[in-house]
N, C-alpha and C. Protein backbone atom coordinates (compact mmCIF):
# COMPACT_ATOMS: atom_id res chain seq x y z
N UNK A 1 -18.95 173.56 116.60
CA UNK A 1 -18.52 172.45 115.75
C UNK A 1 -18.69 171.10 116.48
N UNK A 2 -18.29 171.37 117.89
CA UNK A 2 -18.55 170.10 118.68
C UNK A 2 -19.82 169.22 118.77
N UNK A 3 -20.64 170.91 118.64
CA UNK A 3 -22.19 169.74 118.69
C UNK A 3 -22.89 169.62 117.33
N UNK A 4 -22.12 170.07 116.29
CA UNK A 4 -22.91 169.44 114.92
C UNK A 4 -22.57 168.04 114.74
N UNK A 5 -20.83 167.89 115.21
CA UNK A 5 -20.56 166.38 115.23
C UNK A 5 -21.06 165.58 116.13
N UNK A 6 -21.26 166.16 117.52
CA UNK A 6 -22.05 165.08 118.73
C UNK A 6 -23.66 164.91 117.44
N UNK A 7 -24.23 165.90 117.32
CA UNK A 7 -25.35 165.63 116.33
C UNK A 7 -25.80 164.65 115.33
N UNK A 8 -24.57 164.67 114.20
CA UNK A 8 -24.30 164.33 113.62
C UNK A 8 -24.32 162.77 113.91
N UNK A 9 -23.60 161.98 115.02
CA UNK A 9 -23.19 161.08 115.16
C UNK A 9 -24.41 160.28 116.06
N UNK A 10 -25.07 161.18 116.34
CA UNK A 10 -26.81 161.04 117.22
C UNK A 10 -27.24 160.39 115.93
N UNK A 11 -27.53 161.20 115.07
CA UNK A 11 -28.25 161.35 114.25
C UNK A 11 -28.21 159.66 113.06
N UNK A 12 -26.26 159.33 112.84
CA UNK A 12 -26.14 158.06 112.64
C UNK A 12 -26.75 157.02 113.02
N UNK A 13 -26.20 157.19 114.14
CA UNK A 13 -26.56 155.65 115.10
C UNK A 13 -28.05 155.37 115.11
N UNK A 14 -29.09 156.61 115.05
CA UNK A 14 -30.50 156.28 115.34
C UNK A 14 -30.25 155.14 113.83
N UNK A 15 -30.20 155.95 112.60
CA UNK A 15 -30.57 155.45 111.01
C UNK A 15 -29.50 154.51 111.30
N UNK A 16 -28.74 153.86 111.71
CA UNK A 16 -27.99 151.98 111.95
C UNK A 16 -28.54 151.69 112.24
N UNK A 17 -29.37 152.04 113.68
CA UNK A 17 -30.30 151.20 114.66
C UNK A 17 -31.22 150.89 114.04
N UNK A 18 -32.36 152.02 113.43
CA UNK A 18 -33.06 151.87 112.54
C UNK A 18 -33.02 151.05 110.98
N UNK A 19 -32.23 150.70 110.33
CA UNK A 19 -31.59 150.26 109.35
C UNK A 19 -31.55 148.83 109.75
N UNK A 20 -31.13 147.95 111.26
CA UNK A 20 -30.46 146.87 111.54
C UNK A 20 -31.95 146.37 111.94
N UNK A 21 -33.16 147.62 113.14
CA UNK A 21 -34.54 146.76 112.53
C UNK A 21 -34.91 146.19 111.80
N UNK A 22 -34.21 147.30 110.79
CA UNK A 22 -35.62 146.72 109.82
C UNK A 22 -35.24 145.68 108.98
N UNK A 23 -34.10 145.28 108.91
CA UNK A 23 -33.29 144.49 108.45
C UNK A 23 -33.79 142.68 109.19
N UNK A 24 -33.46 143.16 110.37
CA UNK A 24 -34.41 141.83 111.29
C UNK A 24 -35.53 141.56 111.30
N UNK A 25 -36.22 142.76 111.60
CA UNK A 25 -37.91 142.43 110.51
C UNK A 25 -38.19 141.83 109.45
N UNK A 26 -37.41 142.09 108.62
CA UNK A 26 -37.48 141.93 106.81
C UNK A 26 -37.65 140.21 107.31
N UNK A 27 -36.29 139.63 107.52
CA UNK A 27 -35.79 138.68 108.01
C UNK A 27 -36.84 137.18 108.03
N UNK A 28 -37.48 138.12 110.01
CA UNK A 28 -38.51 137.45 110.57
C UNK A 28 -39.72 137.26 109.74
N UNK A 29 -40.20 138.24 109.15
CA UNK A 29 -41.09 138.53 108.09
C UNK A 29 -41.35 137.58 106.63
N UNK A 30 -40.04 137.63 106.41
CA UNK A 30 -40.25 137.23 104.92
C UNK A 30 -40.99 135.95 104.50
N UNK A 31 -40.45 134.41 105.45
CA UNK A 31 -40.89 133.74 105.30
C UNK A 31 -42.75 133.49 105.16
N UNK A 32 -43.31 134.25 106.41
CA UNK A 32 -44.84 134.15 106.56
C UNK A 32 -45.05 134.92 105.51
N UNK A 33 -44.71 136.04 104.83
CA UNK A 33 -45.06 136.53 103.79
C UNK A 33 -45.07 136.01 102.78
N UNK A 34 -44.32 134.93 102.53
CA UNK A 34 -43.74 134.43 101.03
C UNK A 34 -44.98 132.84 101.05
N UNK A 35 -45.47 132.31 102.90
CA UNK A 35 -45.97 131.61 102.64
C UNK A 35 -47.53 132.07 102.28
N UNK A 36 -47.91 133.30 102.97
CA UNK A 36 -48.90 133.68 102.88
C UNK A 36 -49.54 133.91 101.52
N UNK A 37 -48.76 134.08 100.77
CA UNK A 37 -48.66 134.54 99.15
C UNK A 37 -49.23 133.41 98.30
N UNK A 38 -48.33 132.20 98.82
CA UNK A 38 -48.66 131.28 98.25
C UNK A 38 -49.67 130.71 98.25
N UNK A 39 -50.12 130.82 99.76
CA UNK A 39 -51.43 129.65 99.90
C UNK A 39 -52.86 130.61 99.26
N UNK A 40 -52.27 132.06 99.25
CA UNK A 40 -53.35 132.86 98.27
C UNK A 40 -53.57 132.42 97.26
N UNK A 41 -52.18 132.00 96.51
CA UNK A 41 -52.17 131.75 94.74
C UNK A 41 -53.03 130.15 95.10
N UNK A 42 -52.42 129.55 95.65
CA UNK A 42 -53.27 128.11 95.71
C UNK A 42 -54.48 128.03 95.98
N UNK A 43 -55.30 129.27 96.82
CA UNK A 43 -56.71 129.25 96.74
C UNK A 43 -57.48 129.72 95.35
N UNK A 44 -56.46 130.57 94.92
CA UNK A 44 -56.78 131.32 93.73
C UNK A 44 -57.30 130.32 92.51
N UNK A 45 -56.08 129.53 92.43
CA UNK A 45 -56.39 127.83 91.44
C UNK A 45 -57.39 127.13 91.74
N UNK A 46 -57.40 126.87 93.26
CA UNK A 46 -58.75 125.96 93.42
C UNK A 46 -60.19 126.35 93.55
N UNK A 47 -60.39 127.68 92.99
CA UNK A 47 -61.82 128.57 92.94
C UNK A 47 -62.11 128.04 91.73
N UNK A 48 -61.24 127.74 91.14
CA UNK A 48 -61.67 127.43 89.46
C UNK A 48 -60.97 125.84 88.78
N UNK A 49 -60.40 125.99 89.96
CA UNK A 49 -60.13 124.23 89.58
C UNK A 49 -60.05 123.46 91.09
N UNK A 50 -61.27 123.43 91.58
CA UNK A 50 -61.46 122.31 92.65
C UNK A 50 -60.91 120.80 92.50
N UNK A 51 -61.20 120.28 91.09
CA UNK A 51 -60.73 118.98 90.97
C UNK A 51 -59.27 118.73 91.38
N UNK A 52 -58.29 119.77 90.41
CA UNK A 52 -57.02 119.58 90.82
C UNK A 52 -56.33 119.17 92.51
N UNK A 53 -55.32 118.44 92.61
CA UNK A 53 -54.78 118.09 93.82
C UNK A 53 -53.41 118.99 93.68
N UNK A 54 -53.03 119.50 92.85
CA UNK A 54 -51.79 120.06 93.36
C UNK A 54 -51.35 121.01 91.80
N UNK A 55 -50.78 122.30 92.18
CA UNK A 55 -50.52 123.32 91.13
C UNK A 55 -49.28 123.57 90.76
N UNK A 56 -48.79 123.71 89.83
CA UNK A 56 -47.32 124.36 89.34
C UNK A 56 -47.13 125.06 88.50
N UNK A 57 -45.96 125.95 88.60
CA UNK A 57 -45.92 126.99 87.20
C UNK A 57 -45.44 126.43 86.49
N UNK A 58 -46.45 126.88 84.91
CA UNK A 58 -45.69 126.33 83.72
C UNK A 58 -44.34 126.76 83.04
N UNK A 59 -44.03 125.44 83.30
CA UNK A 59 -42.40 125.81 82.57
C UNK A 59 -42.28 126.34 81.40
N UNK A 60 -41.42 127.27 81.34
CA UNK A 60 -41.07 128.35 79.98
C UNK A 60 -42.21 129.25 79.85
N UNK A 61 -43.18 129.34 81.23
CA UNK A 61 -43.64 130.44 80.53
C UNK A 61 -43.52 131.64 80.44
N UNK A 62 -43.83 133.08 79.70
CA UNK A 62 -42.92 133.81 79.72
C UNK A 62 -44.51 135.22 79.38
N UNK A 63 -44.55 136.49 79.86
CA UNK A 63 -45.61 137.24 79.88
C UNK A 63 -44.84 137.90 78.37
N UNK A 64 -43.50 138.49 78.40
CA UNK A 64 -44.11 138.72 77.01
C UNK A 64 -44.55 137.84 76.02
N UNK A 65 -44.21 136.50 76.07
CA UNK A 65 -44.31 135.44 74.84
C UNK A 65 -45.41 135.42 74.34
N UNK A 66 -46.31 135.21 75.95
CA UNK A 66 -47.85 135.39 75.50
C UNK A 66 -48.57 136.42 75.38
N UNK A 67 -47.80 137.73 75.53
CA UNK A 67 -48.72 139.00 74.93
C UNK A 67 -48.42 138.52 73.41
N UNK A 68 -47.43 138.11 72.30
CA UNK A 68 -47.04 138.46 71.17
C UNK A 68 -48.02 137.17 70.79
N UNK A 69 -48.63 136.40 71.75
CA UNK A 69 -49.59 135.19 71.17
C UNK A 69 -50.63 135.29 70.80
N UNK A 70 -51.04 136.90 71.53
CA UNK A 70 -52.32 137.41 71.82
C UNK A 70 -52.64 138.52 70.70
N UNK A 71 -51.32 139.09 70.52
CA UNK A 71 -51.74 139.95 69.68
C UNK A 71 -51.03 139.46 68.34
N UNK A 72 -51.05 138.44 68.09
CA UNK A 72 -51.03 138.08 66.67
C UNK A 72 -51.97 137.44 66.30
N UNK A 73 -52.88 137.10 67.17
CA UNK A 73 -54.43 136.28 67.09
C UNK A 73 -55.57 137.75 66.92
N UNK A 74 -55.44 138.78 67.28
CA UNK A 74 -55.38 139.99 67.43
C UNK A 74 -56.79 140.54 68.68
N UNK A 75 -55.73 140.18 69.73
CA UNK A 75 -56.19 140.29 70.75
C UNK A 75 -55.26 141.17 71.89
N UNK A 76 -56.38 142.37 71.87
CA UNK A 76 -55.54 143.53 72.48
C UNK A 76 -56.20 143.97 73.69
N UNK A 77 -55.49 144.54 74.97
CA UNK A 77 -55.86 145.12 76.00
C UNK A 77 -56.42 144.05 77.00
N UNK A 78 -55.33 142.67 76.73
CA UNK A 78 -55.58 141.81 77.79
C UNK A 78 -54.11 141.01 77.75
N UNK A 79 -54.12 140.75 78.95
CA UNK A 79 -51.97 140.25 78.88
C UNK A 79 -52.33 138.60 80.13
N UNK A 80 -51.57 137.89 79.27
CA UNK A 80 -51.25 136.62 80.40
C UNK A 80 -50.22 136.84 81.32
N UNK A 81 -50.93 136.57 82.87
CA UNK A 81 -49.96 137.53 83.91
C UNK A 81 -49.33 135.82 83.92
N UNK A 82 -49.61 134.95 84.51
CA UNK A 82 -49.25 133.87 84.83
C UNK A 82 -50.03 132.33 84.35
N UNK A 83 -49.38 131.47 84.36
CA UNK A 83 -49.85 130.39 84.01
C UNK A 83 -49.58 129.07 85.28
N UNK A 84 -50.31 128.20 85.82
CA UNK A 84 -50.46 127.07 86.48
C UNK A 84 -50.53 126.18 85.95
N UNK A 85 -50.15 124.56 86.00
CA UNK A 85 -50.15 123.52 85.34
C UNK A 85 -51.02 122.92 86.69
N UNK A 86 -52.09 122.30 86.36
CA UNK A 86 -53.33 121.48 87.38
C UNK A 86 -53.25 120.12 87.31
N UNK A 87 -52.80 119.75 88.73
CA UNK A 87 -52.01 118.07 88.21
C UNK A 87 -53.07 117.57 89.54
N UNK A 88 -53.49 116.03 88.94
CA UNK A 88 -54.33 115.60 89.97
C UNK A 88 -53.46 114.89 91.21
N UNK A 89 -53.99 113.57 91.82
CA UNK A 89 -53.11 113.19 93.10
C UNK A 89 -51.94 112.13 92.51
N UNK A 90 -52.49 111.75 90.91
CA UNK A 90 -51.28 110.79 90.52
C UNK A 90 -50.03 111.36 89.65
N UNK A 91 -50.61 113.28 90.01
CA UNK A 91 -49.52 113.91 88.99
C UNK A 91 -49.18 114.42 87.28
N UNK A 92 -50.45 113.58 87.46
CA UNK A 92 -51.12 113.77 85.79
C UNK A 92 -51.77 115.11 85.67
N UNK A 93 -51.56 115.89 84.23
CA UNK A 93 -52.13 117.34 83.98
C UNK A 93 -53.29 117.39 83.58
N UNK A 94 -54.67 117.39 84.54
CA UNK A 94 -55.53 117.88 84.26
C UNK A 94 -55.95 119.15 83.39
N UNK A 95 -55.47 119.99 83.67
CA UNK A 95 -56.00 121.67 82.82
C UNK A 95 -54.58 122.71 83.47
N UNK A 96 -55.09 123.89 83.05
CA UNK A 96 -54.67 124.87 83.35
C UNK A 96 -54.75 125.90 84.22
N UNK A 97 -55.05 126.64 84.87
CA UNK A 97 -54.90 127.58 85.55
C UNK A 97 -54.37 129.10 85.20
N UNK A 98 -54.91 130.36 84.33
CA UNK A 98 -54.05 131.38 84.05
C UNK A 98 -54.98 132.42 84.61
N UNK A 99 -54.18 132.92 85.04
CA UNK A 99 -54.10 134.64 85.49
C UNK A 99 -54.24 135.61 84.60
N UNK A 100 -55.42 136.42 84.68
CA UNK A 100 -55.35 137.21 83.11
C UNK A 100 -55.63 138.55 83.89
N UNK A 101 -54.97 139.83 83.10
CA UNK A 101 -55.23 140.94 83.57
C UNK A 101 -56.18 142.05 81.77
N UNK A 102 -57.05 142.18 82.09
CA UNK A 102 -57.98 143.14 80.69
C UNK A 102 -57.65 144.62 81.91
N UNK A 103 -57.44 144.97 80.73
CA UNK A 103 -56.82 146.53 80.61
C UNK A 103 -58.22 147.47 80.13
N UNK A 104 -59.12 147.06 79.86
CA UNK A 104 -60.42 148.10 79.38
C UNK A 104 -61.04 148.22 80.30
N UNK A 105 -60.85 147.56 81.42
CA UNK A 105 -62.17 148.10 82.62
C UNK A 105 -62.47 149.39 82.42
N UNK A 106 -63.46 150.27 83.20
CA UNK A 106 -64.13 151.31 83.27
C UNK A 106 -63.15 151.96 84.26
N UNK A 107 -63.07 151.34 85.40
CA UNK A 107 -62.15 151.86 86.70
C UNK A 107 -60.65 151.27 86.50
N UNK A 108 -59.97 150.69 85.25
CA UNK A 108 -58.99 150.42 85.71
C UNK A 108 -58.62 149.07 84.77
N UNK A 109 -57.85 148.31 85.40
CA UNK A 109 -57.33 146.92 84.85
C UNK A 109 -58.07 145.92 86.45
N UNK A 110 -58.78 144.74 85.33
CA UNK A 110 -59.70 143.63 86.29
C UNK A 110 -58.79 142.38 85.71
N UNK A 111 -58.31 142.01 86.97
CA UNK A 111 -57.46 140.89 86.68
C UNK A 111 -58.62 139.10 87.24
N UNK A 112 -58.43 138.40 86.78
CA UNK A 112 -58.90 137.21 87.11
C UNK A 112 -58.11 135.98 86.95
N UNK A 113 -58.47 134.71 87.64
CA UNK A 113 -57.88 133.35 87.13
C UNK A 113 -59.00 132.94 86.08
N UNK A 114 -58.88 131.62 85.55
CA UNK A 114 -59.47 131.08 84.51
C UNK A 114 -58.73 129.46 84.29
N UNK A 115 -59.96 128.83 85.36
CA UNK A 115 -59.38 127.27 84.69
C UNK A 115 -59.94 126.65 83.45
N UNK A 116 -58.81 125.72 82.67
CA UNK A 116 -59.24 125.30 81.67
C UNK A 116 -58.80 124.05 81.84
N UNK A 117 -60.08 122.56 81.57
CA UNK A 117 -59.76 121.55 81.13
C UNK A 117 -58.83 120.94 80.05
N UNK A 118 -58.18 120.02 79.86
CA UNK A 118 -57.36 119.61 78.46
C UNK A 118 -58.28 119.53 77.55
N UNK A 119 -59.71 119.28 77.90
CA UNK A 119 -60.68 119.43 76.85
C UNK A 119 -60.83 120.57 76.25
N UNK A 120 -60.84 121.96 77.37
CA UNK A 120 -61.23 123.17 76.71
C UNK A 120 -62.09 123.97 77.40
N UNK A 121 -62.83 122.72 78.34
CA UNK A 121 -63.93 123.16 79.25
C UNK A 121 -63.33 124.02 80.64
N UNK A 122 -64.09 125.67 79.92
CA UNK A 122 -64.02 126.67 81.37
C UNK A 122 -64.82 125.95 82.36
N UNK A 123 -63.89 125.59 83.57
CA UNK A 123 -64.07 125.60 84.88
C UNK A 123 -65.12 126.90 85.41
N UNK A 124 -64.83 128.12 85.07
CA UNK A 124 -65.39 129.42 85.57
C UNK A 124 -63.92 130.12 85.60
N UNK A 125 -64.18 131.78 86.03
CA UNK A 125 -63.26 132.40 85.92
C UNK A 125 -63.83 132.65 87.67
N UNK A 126 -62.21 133.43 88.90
CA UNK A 126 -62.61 133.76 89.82
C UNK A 126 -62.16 135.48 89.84
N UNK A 127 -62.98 136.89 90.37
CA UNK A 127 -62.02 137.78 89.91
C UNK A 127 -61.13 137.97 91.50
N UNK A 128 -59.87 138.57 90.86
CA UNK A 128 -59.29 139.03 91.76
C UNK A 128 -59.12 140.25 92.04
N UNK A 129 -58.89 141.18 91.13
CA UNK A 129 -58.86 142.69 91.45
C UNK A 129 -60.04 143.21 90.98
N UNK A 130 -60.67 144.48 90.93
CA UNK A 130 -61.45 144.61 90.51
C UNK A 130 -61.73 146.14 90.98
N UNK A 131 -62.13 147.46 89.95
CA UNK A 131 -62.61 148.81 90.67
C UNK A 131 -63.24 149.51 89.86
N UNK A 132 -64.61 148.72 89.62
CA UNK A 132 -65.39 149.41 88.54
C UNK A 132 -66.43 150.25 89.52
N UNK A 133 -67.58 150.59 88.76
CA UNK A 133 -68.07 151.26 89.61
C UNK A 133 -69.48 150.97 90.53
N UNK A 134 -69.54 151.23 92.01
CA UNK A 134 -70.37 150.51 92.29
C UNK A 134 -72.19 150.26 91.96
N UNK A 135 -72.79 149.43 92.03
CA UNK A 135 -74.04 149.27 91.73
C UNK A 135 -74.13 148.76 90.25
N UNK A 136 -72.58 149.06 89.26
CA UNK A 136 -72.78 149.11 88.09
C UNK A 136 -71.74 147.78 87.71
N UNK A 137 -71.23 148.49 87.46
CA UNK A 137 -69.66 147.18 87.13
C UNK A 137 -68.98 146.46 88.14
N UNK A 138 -69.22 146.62 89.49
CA UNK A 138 -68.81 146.01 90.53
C UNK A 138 -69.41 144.80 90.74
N UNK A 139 -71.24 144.81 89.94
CA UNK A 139 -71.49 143.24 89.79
C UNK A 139 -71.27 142.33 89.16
N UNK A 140 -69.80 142.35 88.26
CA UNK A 140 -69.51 141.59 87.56
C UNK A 140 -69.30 140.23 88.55
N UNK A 141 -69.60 140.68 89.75
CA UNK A 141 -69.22 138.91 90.68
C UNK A 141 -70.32 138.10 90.38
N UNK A 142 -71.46 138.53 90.62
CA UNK A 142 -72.99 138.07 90.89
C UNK A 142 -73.60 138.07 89.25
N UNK A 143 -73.12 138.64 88.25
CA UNK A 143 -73.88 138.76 87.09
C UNK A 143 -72.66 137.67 86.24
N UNK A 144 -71.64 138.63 85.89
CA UNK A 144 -70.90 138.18 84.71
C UNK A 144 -69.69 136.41 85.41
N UNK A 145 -69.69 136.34 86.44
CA UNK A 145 -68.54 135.13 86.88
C UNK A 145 -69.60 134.10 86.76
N UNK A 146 -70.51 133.94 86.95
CA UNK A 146 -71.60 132.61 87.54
C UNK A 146 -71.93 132.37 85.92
N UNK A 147 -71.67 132.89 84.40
CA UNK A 147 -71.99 132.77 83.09
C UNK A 147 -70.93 132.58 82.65
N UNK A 148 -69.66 131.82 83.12
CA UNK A 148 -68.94 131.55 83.03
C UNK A 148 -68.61 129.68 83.05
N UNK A 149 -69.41 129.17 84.17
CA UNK A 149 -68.92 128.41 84.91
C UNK A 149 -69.56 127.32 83.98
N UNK A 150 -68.59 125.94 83.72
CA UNK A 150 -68.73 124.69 82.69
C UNK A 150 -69.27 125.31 81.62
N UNK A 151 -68.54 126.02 80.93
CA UNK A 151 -68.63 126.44 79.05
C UNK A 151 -67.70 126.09 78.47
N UNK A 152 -67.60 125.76 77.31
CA UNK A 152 -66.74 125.56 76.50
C UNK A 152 -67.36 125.99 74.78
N UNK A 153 -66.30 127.14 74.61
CA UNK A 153 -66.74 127.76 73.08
C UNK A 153 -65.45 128.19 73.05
N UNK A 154 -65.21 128.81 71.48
CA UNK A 154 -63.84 128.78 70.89
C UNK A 154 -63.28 130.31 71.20
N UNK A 155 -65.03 131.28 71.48
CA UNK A 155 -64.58 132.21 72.30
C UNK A 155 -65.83 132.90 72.58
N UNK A 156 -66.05 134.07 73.16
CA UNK A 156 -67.40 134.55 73.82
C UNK A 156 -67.27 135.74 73.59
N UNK A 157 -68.94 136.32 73.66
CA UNK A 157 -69.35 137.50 73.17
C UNK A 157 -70.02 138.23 73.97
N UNK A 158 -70.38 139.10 74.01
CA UNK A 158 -71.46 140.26 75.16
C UNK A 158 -72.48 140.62 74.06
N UNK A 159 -73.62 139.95 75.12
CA UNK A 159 -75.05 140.20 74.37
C UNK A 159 -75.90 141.03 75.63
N UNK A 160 -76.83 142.08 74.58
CA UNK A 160 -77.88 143.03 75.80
C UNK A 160 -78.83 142.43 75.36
N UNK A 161 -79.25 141.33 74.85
CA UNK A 161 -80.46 141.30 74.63
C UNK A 161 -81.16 139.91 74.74
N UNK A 162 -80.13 138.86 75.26
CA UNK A 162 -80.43 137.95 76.00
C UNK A 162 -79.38 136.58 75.76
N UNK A 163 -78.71 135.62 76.29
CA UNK A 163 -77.79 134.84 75.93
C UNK A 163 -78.46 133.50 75.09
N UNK A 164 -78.44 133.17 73.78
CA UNK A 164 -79.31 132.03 73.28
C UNK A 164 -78.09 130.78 73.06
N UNK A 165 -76.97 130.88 73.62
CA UNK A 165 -76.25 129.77 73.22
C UNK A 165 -75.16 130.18 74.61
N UNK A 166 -74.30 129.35 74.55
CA UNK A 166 -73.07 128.86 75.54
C UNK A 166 -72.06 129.96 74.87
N UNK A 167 -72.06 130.41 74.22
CA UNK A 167 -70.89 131.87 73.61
C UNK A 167 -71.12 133.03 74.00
N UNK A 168 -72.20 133.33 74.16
CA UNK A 168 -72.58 134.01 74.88
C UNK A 168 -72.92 134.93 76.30
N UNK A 169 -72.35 135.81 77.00
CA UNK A 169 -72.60 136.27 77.96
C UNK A 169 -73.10 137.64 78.23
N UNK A 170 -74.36 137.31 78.86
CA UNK A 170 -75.43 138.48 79.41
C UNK A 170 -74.66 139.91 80.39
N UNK A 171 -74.36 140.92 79.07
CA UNK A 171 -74.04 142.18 79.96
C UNK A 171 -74.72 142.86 80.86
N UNK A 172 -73.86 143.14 81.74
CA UNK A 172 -74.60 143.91 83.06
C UNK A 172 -75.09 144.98 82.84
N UNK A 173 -76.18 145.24 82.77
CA UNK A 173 -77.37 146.35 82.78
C UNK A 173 -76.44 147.93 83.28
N UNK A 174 -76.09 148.55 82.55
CA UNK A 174 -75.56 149.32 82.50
C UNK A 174 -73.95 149.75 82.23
N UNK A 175 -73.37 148.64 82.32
CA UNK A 175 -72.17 148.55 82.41
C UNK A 175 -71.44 147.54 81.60
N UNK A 176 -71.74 147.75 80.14
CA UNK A 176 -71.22 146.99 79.32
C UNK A 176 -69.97 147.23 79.19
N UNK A 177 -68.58 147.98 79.39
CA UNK A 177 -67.74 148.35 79.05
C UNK A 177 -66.95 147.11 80.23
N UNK A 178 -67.82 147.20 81.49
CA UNK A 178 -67.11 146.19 82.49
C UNK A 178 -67.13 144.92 81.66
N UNK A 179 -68.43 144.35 80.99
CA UNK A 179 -68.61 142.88 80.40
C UNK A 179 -67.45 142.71 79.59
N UNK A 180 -67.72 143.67 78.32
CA UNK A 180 -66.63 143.30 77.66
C UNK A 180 -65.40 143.37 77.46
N UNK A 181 -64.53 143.78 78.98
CA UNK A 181 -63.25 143.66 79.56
C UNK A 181 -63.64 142.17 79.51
N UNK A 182 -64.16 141.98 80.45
CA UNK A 182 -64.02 140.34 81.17
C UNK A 182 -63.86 139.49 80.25
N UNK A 183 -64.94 139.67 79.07
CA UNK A 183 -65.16 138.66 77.98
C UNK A 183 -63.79 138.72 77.39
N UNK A 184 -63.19 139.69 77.05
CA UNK A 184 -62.05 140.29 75.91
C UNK A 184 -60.98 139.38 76.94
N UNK A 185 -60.54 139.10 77.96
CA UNK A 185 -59.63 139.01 78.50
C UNK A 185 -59.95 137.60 78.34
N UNK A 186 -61.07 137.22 78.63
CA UNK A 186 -61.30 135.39 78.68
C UNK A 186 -60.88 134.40 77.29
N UNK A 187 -60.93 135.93 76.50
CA UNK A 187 -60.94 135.19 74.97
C UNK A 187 -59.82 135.19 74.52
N UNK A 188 -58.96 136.42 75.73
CA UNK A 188 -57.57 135.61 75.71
C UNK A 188 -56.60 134.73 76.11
N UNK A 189 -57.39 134.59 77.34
CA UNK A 189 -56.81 133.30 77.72
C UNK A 189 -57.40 131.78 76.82
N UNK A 190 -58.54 132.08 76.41
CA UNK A 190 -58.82 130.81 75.50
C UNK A 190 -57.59 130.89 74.39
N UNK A 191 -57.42 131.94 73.79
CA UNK A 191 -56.81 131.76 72.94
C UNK A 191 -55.21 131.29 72.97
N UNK A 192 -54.46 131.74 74.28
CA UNK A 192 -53.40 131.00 74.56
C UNK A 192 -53.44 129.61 74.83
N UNK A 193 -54.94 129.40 75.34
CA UNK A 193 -54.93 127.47 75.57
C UNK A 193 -54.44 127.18 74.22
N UNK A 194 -55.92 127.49 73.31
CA UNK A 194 -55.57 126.50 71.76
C UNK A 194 -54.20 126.90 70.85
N UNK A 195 -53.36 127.55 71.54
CA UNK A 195 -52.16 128.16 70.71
C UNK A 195 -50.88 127.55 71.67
N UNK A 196 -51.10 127.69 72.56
CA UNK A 196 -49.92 127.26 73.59
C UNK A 196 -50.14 125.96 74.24
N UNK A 197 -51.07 125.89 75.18
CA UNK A 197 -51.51 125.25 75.91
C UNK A 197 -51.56 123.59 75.51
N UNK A 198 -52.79 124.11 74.58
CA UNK A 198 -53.64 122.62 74.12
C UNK A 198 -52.88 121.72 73.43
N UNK A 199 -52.52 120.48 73.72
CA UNK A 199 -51.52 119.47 73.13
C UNK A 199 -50.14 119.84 73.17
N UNK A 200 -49.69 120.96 73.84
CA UNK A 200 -48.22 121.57 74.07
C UNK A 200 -47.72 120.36 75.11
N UNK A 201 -46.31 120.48 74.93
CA UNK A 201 -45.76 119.51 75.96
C UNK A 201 -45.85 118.88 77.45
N UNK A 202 -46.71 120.37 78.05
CA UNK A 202 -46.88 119.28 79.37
C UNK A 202 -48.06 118.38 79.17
N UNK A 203 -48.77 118.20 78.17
CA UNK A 203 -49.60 117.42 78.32
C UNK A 203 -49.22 115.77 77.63
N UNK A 204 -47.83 116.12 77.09
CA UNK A 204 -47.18 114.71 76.77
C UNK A 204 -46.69 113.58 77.70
């Protein structure tokens, strides 16, 4: 009995000791983590909005609000993860900044940013996640992001047979299911601009 309790009481003190690490870790940790995070999200904005001088989250915004924005426009299998307000050096709101995640990838859910001017004009989209498959849908960097960049249409389509207008974007040779994630998701973030966004209050 003596040595289940000497055991026992071994056995405590390691999981305190252990417990009070990691506790001081957490600690030491958190800050570089929390800054590290950030200056990610802030590179994230300025891939697609270089002009901007400085980013903020939009007030009130809310992920379910804008799924129910999306799918009453009827736009499905793409969700607004986050939204940025793009303010230049005098503080004034240039565009937007949103985070979109499309749920149809081939490999998965392909999340991206997507800046938008107060005009309307896509900046470009940058991706961030991404696990389609390689040789095929993995070039959505090099094929489908660079047919993105200074467009402005009310929304965009996937064409195999060649792009004849600005609505348009050229699917990747084999891997149309990757295109028209990307497109489907872009057309939802357009669609929260002209519903939420566009002439909404921060631009008063």
């Amino acid at each position: 009995m003596k040595n289940v309790i000497k055991d026992a009481m071994i056995l405590f003190a390691i999981t305190l000791v252990a417990g009070l690490l990691l506790g001081v870790v957490y600690d030491v940790t958190k800050a570089p983590i929390a800054a590290q995070k950030e200056k990610a999200k802030t590179e994230a904005c300025q891939n697609v909005f270089a002009e901007a001088a400085s980013f903020e989250a939009y007030e009130g915004f809310t992920a379910e609000a804008a799924s129910a924005v999306l799918k009453e426009a009827g736009i499905t299998g793409a969700d607004i993860d986050e939204v940025m307000t793009a303010k230049d050096a005098s503080g004034a709101v240039v565009g937007y900044v949103l985070t979109v995640s499309s749920h149809e990838g081939y490999g998965g859910d392909i999340q991206f940013t997507m800046g938008l001017t107060n005009e309307g004009v896509l900046n470009g989209i940058s991706l961030l996640a991404i696990a389609e498959t390689p040789g095929l849908g993995m070039k959505a960097e090099g094929v489908i992001v660079p047919q993105f960049v200074n467009k402005q249409a009310a929304s965009f389509s996937v064409t195999k047979t060649g792009a004849t207008d600005d609505s348009q974007i050229d699917a990747i040779s084999g891997a149309t299911i990757t295109s028209d994630a990307i497109v489907n998701g872009v057309n939802g973030g357009l669609v929260y601009f002209q519903k939420v966004l566009k002439g909404g209050s921060a631009n008063e």
